[in-house]
C-alpha atoms as a PDB file:
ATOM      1  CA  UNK A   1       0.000   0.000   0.000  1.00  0.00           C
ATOM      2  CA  UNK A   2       1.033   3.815  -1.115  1.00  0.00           C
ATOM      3  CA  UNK A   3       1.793   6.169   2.091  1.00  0.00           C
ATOM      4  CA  UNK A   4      -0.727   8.951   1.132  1.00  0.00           C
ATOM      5  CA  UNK A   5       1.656  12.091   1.303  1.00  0.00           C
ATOM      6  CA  UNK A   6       0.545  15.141   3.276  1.00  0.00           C
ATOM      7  CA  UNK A   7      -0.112  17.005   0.450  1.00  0.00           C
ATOM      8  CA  UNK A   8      -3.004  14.905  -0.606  1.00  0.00           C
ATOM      9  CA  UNK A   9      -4.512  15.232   2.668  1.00  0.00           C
ATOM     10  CA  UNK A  10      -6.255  18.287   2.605  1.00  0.00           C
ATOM     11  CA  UNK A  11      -7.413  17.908   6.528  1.00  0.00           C
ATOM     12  CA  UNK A  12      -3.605  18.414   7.771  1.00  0.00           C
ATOM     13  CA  UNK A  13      -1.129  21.014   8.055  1.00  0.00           C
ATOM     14  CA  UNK A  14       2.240  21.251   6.764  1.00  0.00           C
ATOM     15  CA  UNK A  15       5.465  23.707   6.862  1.00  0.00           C
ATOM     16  CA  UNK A  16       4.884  24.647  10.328  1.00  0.00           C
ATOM     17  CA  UNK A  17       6.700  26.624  12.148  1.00  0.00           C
ATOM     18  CA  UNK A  18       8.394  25.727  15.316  1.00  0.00           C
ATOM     19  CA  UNK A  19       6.498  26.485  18.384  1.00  0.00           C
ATOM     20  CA  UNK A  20       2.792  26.443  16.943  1.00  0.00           C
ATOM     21  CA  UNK A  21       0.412  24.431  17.779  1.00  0.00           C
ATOM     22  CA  UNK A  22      -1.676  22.571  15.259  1.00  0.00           C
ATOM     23  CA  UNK A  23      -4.536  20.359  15.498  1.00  0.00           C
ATOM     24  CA  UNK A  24      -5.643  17.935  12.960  1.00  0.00           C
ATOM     25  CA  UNK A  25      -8.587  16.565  12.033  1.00  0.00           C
ATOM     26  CA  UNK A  26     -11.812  16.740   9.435  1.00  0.00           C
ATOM     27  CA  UNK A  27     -14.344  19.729   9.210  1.00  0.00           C
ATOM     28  CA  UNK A  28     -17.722  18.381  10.822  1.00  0.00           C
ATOM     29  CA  UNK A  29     -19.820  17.589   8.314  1.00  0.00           C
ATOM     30  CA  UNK A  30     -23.409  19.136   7.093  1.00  0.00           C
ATOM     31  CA  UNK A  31     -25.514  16.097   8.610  1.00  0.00           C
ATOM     32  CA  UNK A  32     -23.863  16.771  11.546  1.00  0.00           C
ATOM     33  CA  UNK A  33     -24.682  20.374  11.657  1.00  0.00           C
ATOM     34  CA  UNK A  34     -28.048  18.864  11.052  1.00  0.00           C
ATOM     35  CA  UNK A  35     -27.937  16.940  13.309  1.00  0.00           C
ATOM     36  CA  UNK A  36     -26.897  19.491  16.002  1.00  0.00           C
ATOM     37  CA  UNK A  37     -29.746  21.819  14.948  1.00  0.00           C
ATOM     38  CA  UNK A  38     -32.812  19.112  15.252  1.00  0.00           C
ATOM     39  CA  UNK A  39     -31.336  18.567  18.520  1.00  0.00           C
ATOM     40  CA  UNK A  40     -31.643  21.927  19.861  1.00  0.00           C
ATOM     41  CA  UNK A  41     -35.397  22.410  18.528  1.00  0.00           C
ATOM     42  CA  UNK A  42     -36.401  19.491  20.619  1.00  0.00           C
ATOM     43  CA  UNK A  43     -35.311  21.275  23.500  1.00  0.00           C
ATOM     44  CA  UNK A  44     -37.909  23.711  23.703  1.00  0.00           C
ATOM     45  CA  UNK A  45     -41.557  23.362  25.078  1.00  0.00           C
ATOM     46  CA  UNK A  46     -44.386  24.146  22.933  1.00  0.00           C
ATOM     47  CA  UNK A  47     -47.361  26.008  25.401  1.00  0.00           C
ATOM     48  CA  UNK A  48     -49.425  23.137  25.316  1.00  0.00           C
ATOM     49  CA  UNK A  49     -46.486  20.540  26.938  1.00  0.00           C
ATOM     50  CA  UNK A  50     -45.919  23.555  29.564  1.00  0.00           C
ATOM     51  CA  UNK A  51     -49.773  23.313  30.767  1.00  0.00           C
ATOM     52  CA  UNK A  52     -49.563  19.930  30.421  1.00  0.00           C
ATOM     53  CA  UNK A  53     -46.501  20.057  33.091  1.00  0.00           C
ATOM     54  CA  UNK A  54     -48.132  20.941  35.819  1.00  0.00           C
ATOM     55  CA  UNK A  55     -46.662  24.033  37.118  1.00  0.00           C
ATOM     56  CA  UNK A  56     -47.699  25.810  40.342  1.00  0.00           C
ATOM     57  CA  UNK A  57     -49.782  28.564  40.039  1.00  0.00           C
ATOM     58  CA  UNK A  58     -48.450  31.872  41.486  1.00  0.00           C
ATOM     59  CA  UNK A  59     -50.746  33.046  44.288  1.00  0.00           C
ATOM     60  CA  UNK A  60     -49.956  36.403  44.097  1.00  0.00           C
ATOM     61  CA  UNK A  61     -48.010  37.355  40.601  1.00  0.00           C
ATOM     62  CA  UNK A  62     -47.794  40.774  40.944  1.00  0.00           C
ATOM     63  CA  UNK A  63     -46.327  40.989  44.111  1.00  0.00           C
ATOM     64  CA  UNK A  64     -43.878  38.433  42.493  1.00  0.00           C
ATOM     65  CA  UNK A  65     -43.499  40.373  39.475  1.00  0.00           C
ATOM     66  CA  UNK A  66     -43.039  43.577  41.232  1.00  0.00           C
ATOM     67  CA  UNK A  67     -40.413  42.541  43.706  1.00  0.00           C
ATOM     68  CA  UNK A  68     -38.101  41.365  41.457  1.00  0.00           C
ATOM     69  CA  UNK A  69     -38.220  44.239  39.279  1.00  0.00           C
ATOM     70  CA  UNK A  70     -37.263  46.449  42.119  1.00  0.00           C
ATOM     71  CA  UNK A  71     -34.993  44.312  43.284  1.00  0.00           C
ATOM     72  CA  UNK A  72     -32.896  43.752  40.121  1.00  0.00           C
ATOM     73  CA  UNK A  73     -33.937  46.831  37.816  1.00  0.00           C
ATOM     74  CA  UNK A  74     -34.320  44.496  34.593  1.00  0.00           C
ATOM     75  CA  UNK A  75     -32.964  45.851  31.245  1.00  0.00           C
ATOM     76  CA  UNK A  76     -33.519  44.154  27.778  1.00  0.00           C
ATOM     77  CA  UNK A  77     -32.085  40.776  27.470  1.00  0.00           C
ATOM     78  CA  UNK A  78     -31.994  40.322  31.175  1.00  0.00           C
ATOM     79  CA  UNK A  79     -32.667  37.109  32.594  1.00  0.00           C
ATOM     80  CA  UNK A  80     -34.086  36.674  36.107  1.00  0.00           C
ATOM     81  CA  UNK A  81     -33.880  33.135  38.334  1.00  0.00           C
ATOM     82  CA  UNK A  82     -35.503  33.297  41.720  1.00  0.00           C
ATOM     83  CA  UNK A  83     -36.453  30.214  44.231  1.00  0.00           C
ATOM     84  CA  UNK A  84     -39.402  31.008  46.227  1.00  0.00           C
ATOM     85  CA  UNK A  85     -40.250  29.483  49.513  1.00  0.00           C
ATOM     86  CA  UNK A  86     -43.523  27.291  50.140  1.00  0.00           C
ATOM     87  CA  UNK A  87     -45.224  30.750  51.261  1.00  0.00           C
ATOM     88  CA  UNK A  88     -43.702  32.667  48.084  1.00  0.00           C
ATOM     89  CA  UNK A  89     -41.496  34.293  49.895  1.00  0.00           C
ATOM     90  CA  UNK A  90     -38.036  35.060  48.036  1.00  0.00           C
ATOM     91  CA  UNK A  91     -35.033  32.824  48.915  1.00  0.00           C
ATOM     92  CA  UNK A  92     -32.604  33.527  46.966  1.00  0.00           C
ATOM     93  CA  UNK A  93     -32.536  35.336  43.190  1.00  0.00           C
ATOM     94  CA  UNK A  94     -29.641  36.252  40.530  1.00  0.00           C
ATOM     95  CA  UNK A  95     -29.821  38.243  37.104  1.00  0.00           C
ATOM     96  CA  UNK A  96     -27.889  38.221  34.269  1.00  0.00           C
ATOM     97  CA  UNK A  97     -28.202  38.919  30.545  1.00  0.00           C
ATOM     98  CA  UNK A  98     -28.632  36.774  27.716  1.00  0.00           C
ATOM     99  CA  UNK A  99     -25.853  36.730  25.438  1.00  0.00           C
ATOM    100  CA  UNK A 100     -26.745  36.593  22.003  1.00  0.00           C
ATOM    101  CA  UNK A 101     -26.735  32.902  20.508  1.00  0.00           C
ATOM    102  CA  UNK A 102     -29.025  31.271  19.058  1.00  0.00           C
ATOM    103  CA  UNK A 103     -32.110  29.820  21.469  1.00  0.00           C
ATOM    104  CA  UNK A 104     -31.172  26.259  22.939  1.00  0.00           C
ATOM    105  CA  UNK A 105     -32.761  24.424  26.296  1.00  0.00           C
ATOM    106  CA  UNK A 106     -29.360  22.711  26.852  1.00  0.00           C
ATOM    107  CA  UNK A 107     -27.449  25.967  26.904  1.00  0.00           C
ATOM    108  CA  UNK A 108     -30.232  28.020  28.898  1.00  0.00           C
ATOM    109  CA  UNK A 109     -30.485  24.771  31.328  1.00  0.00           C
ATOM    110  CA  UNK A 110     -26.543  25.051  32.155  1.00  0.00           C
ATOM    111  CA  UNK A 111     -26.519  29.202  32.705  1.00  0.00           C
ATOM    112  CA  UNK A 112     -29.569  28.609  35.013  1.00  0.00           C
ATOM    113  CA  UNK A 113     -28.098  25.630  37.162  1.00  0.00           C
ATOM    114  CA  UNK A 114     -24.906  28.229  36.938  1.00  0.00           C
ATOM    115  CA  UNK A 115     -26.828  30.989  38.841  1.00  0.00           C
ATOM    116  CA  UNK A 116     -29.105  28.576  40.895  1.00  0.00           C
ATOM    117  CA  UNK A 117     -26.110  26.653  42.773  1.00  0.00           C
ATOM    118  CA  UNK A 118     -24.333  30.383  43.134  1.00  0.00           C
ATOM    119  CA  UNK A 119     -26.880  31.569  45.135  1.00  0.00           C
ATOM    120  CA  UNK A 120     -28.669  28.764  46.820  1.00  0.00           C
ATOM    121  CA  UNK A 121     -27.836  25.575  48.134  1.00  0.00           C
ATOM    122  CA  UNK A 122     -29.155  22.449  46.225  1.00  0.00           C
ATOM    123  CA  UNK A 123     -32.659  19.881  47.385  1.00  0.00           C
ATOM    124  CA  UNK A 124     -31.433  17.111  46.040  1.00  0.00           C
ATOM    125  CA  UNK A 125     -31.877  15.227  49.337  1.00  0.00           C
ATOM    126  CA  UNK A 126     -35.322  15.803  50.046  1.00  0.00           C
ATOM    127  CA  UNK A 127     -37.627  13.211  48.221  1.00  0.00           C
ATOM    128  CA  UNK A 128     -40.557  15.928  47.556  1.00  0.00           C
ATOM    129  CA  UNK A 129     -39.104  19.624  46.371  1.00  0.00           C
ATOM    130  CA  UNK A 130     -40.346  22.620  48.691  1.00  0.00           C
ATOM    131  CA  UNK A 131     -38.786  25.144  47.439  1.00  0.00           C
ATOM    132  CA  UNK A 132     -40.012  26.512  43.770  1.00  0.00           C
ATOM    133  CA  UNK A 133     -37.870  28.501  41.098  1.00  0.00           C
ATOM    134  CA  UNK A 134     -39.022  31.273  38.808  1.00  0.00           C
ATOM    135  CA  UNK A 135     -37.742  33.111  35.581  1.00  0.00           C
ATOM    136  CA  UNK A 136     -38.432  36.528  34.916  1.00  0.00           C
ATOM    137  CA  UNK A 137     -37.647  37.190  31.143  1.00  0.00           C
ATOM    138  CA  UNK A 138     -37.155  40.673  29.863  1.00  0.00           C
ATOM    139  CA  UNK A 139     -37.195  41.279  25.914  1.00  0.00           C
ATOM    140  CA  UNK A 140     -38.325  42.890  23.218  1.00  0.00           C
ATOM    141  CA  UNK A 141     -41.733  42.219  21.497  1.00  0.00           C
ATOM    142  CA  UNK A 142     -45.435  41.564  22.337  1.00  0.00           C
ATOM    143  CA  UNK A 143     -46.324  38.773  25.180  1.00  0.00           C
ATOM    144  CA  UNK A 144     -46.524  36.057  22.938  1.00  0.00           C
ATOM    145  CA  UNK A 145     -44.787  32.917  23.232  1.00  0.00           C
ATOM    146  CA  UNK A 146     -41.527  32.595  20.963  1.00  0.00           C
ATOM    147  CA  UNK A 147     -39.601  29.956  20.028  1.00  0.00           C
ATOM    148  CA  UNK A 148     -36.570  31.838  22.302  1.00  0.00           C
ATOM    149  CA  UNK A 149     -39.278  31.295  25.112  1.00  0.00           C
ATOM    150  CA  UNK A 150     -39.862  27.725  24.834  1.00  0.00           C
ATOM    151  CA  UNK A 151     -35.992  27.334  25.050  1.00  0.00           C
ATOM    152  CA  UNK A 152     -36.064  28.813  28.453  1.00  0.00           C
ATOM    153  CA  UNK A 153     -38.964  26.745  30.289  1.00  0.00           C
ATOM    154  CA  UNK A 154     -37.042  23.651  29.134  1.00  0.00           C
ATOM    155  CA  UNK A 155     -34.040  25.147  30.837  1.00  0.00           C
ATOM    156  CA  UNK A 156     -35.681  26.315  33.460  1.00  0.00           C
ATOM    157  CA  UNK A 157     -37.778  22.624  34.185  1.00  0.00           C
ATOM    158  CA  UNK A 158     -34.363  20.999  33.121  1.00  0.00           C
ATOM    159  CA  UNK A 159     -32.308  23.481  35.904  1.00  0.00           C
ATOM    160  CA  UNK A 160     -35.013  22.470  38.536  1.00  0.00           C
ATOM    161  CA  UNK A 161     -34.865  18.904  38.238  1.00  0.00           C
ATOM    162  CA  UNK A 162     -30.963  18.827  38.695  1.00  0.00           C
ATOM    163  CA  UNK A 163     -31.349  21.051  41.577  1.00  0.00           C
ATOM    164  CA  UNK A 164     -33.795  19.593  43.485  1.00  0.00           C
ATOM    165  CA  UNK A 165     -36.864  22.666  43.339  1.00  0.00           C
ATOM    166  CA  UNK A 166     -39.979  22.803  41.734  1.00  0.00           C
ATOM    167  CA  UNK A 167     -40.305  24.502  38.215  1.00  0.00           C
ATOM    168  CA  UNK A 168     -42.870  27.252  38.537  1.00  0.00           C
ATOM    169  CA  UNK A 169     -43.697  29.843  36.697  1.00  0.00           C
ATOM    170  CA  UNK A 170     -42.642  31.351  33.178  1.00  0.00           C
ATOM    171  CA  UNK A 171     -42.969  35.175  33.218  1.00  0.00           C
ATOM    172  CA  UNK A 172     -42.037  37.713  30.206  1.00  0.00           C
ATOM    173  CA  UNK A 173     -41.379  41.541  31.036  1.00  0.00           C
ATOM    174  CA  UNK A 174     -42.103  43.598  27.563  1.00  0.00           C
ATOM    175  CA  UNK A 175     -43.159  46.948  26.903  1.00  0.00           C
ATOM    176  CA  UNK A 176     -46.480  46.299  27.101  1.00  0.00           C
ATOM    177  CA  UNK A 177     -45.875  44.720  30.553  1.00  0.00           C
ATOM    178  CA  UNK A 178     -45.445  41.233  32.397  1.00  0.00           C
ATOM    179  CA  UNK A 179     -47.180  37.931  31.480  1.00  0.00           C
ATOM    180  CA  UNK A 180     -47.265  34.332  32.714  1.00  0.00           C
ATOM    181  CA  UNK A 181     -47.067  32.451  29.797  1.00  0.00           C
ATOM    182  CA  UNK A 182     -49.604  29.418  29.902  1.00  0.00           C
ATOM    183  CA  UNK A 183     -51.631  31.634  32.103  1.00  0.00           C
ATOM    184  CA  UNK A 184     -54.330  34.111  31.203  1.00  0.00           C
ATOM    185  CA  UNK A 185     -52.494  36.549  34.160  1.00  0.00           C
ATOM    186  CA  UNK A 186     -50.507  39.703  33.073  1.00  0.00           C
ATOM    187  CA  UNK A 187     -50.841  43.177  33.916  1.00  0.00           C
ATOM    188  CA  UNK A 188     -49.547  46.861  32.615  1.00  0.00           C
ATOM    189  CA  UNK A 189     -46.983  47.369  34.768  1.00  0.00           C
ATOM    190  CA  UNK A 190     -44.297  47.236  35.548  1.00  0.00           C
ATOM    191  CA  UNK A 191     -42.830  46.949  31.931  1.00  0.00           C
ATOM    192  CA  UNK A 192     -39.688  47.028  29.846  1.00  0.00           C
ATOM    193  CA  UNK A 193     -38.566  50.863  30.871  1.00  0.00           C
ATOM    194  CA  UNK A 194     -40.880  51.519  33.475  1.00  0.00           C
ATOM    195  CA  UNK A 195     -40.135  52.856  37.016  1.00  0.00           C
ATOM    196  CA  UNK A 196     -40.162  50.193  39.789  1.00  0.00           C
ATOM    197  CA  UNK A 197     -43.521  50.234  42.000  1.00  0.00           C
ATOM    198  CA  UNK A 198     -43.010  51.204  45.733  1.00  0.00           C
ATOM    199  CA  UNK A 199     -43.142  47.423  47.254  1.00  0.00           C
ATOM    200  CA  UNK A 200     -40.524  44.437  47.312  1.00  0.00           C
ATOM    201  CA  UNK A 201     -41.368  40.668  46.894  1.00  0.00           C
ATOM    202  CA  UNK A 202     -41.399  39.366  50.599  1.00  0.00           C
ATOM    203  CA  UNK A 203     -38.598  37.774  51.892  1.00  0.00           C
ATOM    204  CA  UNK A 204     -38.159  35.140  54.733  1.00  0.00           C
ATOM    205  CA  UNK A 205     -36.806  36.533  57.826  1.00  0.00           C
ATOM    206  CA  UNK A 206     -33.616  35.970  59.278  1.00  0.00           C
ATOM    207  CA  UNK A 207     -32.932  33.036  61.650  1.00  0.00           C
ATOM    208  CA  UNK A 208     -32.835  34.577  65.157  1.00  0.00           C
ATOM    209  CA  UNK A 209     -29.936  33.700  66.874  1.00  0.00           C
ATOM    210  CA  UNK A 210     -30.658  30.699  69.727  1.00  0.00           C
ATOM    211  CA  UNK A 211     -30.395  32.302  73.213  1.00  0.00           C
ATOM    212  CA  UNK A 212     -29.773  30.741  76.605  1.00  0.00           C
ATOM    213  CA  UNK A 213     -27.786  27.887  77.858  1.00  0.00           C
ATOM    214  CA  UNK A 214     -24.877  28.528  79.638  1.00  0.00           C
ATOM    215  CA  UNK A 215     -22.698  30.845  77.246  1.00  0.00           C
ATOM    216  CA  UNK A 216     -25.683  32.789  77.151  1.00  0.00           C
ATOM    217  CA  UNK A 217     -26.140  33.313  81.120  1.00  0.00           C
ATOM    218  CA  UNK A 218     -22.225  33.614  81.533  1.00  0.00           C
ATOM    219  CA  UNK A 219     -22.381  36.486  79.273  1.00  0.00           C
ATOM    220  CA  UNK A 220     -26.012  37.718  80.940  1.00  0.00           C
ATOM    221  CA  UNK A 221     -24.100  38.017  84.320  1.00  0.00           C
ATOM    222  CA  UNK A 222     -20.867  39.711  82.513  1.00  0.00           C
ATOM    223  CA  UNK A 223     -22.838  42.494  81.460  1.00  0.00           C
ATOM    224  CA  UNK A 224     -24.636  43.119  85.061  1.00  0.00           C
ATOM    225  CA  UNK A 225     -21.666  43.948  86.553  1.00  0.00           C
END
């Protein structure tokens, strides 16, 4: 059998220079670009497969809605995560902005699970999730559902699962306002530009230290004398 020479192999590199670095290999090819791109539109969740999931209904939207947009004064192309207690009080939230790409669950999923374990500590132990974790979207356009949308529930239901909360609600901040997608709940404000409202999603109080026991009397009697 003939060596092939390097010359007839158009995937390698020759007459390098010292000191570079070269890798070699073959171009992917078009059916695996395909390939790549059918991939990424299954992960995305039409609206009917996001009723059909069962998400927990906000009790009080607005009040969700509202805190988080004074909290974290969302722009265009910012992305809001925020775990909510069994009561709806906030936990924990992050922001962030989307970077542009093109729209893909897998890549959404990993950016959420990102901000999630920065902020909060994982329920991967408990056999029933408590705690529940909402996405506040802000972007251009009218309130309904994009393809760029159904990306981000299937991160954000993928992000959940891996961290041990509930997926709840799917919320998009435009200039007409905010809307829960799957939901016929939205209102005027706030919006995409608008001035935050005077009230703050509540939070859950602080732990209050333990008192008592002997440190605690030792240091009782201290400051008598």
């Amino acid at each position: 059998m003939r060596a092939r020479s390097p010359e007839s192999d158009p995937a390698r590199s020759v007459g390098v220079a010292e000191g570079r670095t070269v890798t070699f290999g073959f171009a992917p090819s078009s059916a695996a670009s395909l390939s790549t791109s059918a991939a990424s539109a299954t992960r995305v969740l039409e609206p009917a497969e996001w009723a059909a999931a069962g998400i927990p209904l906000l009790r009080n939207p607005r009040e969700v809605v509202g805190g988080l947009h004074v909290r974290h004064r969302p722009g265009p192309a910012t992305v809001v995560v925020a775990v909510l207690d069994p009561d709806e009080r906030l936990r924990a939230s992050a922001s962030f902005t989307r970077r542009p790409a093109p729209a893909d669950g897998w890549m959404f999923r990993n950016v959420l699970l990102s901000q999630l374990r920065r902020v909060i500590p994982h329920d991967l132990r408990r056999r029933t999730p408590v705690r529940t974790a909402v996405l506040l979207y802000c972007r251009d356009g009218d309130a309904q559902w994009t393809e760029e949308d159904g990306a981000w529930m299937w991160g954000l239901r993928d992000a959940c699962t891996l961290h041990g909360l509930r997926c709840g609600a799917y919320i998009t901040l435009t200039r007409d306002g905010w809307q829960v997608l799957g939901e016929d709940r939205g209102g005027r404000h706030p919006g995409v530009g608008s001035a935050p409202e005077p009230f703050a999603t509540s939070e859950a109080p602080p732990r209050i230290p333990r008192t008592g026991g002997a440190p605690s009397e030792v240091l009782r009697r201290a400051a008598a004398r």
